[in-house]
Protein backbone atom coordinates (compact mmCIF):
# COMPACT_ATOMS: atom_id res chain seq x y z
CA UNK A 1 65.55 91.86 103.67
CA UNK A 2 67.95 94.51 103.12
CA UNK A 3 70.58 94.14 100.11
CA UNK A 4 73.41 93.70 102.04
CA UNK A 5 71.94 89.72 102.70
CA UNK A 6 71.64 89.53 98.91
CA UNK A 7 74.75 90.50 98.22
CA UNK A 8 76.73 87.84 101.23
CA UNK A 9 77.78 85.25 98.74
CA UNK A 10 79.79 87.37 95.99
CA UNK A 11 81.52 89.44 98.83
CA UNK A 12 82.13 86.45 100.52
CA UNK A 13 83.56 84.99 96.92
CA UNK A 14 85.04 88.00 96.13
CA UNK A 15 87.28 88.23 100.22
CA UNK A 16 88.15 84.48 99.41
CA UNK A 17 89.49 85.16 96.41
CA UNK A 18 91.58 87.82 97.56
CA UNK A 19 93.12 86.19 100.58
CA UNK A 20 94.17 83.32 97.87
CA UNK A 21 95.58 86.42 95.98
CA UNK A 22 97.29 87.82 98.85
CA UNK A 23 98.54 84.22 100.18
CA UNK A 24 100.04 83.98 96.49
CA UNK A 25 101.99 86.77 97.05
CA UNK A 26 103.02 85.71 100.04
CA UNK A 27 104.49 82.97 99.07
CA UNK A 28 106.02 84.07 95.98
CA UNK A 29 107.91 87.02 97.75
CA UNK A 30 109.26 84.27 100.58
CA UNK A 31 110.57 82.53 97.48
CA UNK A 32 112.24 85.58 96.28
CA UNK A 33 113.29 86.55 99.52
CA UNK A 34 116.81 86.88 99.67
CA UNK A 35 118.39 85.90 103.43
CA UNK A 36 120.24 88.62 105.34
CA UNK A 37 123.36 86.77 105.57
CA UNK A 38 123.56 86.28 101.70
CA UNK A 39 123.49 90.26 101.36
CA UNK A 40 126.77 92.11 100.57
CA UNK A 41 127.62 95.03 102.86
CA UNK A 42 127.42 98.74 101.30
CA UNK A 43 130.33 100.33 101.04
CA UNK A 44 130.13 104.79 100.45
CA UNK A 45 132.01 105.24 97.34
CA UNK A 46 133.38 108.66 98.10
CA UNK A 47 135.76 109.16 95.16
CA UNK A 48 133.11 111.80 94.09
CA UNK A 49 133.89 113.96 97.04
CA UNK A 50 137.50 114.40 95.61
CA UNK A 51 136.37 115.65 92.43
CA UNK A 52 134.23 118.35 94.40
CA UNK A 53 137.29 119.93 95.80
């Protein structure tokens, strides 16, 4: 047997747990997530152009 068979369980443990991690995230960022609409437009402040003059 070559030790990539012993070692199938933990990496299989060890990709679980990171796509539980990574659907976490996920899910936390989508909570976060602020919608387009709800954004405020930037305006260029360009006041600091006249004191360049």
């Amino acid at each position: 047997m070559s030790s990539q068979d012993d070692n199938a369980p933990e990496d299989n443990r060890e990709a679980a747990e990171r796509e539980a991690a990574k659907q976490r995230l996920l899910a936390q960022a989508e909570a976060e997530r602020v919608p387009v609409d709800d954004t405020t437009r930037a305006v260029p402040d360009r006041r600091w152009r006249r004191d360049q003059r």
